[in-house]
C-alpha atoms as a PDB file:
ATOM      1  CA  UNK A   1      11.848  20.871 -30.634  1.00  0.00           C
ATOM      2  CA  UNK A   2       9.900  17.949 -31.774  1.00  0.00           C
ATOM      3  CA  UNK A   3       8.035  16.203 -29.284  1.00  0.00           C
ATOM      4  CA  UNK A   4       8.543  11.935 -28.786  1.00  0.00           C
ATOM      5  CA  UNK A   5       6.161   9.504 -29.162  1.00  0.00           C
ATOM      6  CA  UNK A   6       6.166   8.826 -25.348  1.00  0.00           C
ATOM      7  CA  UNK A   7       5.329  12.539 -24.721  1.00  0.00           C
ATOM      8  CA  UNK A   8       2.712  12.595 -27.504  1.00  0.00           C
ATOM      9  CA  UNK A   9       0.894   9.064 -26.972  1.00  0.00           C
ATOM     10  CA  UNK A  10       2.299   6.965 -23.937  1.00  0.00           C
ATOM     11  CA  UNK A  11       0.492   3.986 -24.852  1.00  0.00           C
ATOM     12  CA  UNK A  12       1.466   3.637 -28.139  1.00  0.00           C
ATOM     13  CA  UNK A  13       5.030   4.758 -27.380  1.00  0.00           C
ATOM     14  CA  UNK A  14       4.834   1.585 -24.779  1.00  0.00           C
ATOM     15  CA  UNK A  15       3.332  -0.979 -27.546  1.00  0.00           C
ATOM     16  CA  UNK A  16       6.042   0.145 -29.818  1.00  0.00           C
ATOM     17  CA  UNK A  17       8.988  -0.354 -26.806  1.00  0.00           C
ATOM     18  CA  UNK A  18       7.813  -3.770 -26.287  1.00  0.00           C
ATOM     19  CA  UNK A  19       7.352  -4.726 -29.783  1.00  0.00           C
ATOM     20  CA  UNK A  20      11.379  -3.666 -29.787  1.00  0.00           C
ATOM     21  CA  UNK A  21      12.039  -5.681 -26.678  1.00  0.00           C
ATOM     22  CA  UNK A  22      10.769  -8.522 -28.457  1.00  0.00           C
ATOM     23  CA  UNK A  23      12.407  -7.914 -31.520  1.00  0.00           C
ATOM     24  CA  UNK A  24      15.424  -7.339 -30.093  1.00  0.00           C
ATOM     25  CA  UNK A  25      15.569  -3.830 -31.423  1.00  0.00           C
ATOM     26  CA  UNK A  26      17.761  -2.459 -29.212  1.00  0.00           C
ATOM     27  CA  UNK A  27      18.847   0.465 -31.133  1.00  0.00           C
ATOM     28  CA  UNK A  28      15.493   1.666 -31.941  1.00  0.00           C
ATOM     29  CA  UNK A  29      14.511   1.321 -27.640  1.00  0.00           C
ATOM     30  CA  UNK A  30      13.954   4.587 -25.934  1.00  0.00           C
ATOM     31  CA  UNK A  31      16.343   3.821 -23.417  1.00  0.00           C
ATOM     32  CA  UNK A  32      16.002   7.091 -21.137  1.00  0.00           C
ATOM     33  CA  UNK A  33      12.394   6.859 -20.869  1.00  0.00           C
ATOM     34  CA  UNK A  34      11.990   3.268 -20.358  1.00  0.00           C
ATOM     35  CA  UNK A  35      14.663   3.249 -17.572  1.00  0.00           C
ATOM     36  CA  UNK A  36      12.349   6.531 -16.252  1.00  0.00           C
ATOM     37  CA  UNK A  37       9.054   4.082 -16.174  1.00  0.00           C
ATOM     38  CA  UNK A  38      11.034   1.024 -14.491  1.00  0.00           C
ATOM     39  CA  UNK A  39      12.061   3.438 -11.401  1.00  0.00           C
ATOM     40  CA  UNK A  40       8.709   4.735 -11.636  1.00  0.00           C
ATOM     41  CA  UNK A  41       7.310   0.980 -11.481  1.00  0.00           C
ATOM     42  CA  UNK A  42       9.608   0.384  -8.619  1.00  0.00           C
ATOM     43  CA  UNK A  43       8.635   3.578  -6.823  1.00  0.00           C
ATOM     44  CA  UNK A  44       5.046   2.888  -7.496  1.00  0.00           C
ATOM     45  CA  UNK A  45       5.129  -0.548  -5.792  1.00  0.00           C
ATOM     46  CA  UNK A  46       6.572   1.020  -2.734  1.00  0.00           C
ATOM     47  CA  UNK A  47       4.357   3.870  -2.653  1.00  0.00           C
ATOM     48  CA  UNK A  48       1.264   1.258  -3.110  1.00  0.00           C
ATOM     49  CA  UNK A  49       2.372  -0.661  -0.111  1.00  0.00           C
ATOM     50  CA  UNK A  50       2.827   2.229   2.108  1.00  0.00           C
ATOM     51  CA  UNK A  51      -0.172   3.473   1.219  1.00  0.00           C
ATOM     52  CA  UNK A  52      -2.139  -0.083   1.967  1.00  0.00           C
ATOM     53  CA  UNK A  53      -0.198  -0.135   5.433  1.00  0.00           C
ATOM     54  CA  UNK A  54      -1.411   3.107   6.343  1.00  0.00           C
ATOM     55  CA  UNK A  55      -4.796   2.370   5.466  1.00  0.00           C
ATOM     56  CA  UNK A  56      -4.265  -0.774   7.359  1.00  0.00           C
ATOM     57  CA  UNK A  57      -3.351   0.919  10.820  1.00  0.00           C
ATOM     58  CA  UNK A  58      -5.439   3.478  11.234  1.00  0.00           C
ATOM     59  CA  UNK A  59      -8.627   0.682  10.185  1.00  0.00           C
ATOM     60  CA  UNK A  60      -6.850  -1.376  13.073  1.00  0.00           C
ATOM     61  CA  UNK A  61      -6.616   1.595  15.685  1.00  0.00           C
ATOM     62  CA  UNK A  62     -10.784   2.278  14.631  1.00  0.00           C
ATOM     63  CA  UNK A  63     -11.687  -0.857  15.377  1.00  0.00           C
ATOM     64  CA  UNK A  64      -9.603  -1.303  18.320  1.00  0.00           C
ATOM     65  CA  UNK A  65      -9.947   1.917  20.216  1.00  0.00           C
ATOM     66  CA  UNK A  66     -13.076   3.809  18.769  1.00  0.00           C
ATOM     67  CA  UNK A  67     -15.471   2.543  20.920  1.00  0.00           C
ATOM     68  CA  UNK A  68     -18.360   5.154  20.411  1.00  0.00           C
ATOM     69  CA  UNK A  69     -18.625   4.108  16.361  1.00  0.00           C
ATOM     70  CA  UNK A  70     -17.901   0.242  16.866  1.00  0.00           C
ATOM     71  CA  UNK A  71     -21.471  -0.971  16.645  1.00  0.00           C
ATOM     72  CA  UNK A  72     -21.613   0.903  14.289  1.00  0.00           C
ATOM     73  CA  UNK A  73     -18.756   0.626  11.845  1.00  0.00           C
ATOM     74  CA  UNK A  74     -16.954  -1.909  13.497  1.00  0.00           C
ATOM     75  CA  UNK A  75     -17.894  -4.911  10.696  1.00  0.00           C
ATOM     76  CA  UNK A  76     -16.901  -2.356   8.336  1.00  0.00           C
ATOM     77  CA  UNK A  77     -13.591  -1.800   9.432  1.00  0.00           C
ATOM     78  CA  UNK A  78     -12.883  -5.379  10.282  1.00  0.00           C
ATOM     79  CA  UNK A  79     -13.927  -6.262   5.756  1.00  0.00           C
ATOM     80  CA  UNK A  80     -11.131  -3.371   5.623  1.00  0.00           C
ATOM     81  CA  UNK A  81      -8.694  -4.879   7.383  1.00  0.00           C
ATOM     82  CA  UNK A  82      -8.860  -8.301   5.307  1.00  0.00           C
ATOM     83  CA  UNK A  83      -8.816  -6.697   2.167  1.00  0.00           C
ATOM     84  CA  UNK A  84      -5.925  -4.481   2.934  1.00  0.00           C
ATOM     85  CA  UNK A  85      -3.748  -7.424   4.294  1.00  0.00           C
ATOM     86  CA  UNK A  86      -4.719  -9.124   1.320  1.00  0.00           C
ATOM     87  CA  UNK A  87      -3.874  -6.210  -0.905  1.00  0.00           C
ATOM     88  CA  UNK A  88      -0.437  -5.960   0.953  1.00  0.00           C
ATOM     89  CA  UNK A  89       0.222  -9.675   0.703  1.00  0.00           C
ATOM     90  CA  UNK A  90      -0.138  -9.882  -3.148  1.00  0.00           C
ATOM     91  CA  UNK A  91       2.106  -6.517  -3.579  1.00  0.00           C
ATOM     92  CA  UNK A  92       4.556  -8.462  -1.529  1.00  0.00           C
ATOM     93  CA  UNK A  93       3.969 -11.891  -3.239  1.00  0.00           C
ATOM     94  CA  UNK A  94       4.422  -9.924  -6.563  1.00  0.00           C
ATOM     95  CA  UNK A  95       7.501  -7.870  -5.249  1.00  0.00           C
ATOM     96  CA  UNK A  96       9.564 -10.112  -1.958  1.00  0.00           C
ATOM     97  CA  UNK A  97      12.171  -7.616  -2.324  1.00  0.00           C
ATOM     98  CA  UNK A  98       9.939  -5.317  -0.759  1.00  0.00           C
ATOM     99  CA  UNK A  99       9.167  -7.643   2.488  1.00  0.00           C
ATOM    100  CA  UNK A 100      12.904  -6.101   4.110  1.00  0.00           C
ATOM    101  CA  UNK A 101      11.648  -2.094   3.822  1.00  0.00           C
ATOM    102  CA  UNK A 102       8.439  -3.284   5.676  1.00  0.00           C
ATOM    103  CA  UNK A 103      10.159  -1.945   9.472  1.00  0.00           C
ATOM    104  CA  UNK A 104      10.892   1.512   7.410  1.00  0.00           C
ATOM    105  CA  UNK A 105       7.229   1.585   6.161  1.00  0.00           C
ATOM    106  CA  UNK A 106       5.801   0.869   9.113  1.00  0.00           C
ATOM    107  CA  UNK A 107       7.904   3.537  10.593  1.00  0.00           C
ATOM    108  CA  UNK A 108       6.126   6.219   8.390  1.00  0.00           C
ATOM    109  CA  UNK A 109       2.651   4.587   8.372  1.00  0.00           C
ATOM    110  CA  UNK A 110       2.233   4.143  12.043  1.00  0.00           C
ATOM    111  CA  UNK A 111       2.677   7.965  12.882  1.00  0.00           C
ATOM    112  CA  UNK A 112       0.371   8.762  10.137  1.00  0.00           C
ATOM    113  CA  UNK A 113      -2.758   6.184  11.236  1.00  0.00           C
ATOM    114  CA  UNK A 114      -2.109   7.498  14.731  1.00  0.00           C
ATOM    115  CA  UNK A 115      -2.779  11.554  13.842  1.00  0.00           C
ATOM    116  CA  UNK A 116      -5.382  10.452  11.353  1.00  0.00           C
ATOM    117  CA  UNK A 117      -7.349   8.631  14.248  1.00  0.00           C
ATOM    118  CA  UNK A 118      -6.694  11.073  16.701  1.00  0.00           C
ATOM    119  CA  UNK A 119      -8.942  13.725  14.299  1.00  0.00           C
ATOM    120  CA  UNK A 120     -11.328  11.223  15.074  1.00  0.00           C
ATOM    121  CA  UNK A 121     -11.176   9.924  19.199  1.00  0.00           C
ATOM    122  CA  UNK A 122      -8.648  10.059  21.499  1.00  0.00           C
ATOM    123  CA  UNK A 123      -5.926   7.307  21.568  1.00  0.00           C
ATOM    124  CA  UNK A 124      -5.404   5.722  24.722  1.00  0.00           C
ATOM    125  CA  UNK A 125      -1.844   6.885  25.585  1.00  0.00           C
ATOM    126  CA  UNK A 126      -0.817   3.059  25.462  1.00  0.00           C
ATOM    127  CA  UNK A 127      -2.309   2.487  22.094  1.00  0.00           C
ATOM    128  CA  UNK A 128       0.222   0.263  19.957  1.00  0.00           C
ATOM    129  CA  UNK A 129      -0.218  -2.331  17.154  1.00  0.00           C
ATOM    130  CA  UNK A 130       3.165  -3.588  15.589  1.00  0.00           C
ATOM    131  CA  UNK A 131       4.158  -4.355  12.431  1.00  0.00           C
ATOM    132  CA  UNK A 132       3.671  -8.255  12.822  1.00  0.00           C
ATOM    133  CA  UNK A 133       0.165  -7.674  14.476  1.00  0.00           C
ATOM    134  CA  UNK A 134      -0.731  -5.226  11.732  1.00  0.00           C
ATOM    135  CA  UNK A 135       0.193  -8.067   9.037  1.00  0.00           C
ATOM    136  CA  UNK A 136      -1.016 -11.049  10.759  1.00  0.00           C
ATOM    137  CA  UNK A 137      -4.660 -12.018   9.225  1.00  0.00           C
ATOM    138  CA  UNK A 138      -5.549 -13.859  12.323  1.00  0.00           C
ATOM    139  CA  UNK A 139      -5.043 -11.183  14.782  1.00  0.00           C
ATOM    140  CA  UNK A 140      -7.588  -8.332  16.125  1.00  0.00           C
ATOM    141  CA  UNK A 141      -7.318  -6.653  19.405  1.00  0.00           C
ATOM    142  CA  UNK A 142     -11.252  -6.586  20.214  1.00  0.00           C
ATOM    143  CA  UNK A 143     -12.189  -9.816  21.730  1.00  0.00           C
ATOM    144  CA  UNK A 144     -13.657 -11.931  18.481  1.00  0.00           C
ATOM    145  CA  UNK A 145     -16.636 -12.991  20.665  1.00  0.00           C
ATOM    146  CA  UNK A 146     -18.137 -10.082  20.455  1.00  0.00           C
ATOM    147  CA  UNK A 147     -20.470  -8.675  18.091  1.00  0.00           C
ATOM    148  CA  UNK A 148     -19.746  -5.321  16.749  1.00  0.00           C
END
């Protein structure tokens, strides 16, 4: 069995599927393994945001509940937390179809960031940051007067 062009060089095999996109060289298109990268893509996406969200959380539970490393690596976390709002923002500026799985997201992220910070300290047992606190750039649970 001969082996394709998108098994032997992926980038070329993509170059050439665009180039018959554009052409409108349909019956030359690798149809199964383009429709294979587009779910990919999509899958990807989704994968990248609940990733970011993750990421985001347990950053957010540091700097709100690790008291012992806050002088420390509070700043840190806080540069964190922008960028990965940021990060999440643009995946969701790029992709709004995305914003409506955000609840199921969160859903997996949260229980992650919590056992990944409880390697770390104890969680107080009322410990909670939603979804909307999580995502809104302004807001931080340690009082912004102080210097960490």
């Amino acid at each position: 069995m001969s082996k394709t062009r998108y098994e032997t060089d992926y980038h070329r095999w993509l170059e050439e599927t665009v180039n018959q996109l554009r052409e409108r060289n349909f019956n030359e298109v690798d149809w199964d393994n383009l429709i294979e990268e587009l779910e990919s893509m999509g899958k990807s996406d989704r994968r990248a945001v609940l990733s970011l969200l993750t990421r985001l959380l347990e950053h957010l539970l540091k700097l709100s509940y690790w008291e012992a490393e806050k002088e420390h690596s509070g700043n840190h976390w806080a540069a964190e937390i922008v960028n990965f709002r940021a990060q999440i923002q643009h995946r969701l500026e790029d992709s709004p179809s995305l914003k409506p799985e955000l609840e199921a997201m969160y859903a997996k992220a949260y229980p992650v960031a919590v056992k990944s910070v409880s390697k770390l300290f104890s969680l107080p047992e009322d410990a909670h940051i939603s979804l909307e606190q999580a995502l809104d750039e302004d807001w931080f649970i340690v009082d912004k007067s102080e210097d960490f």
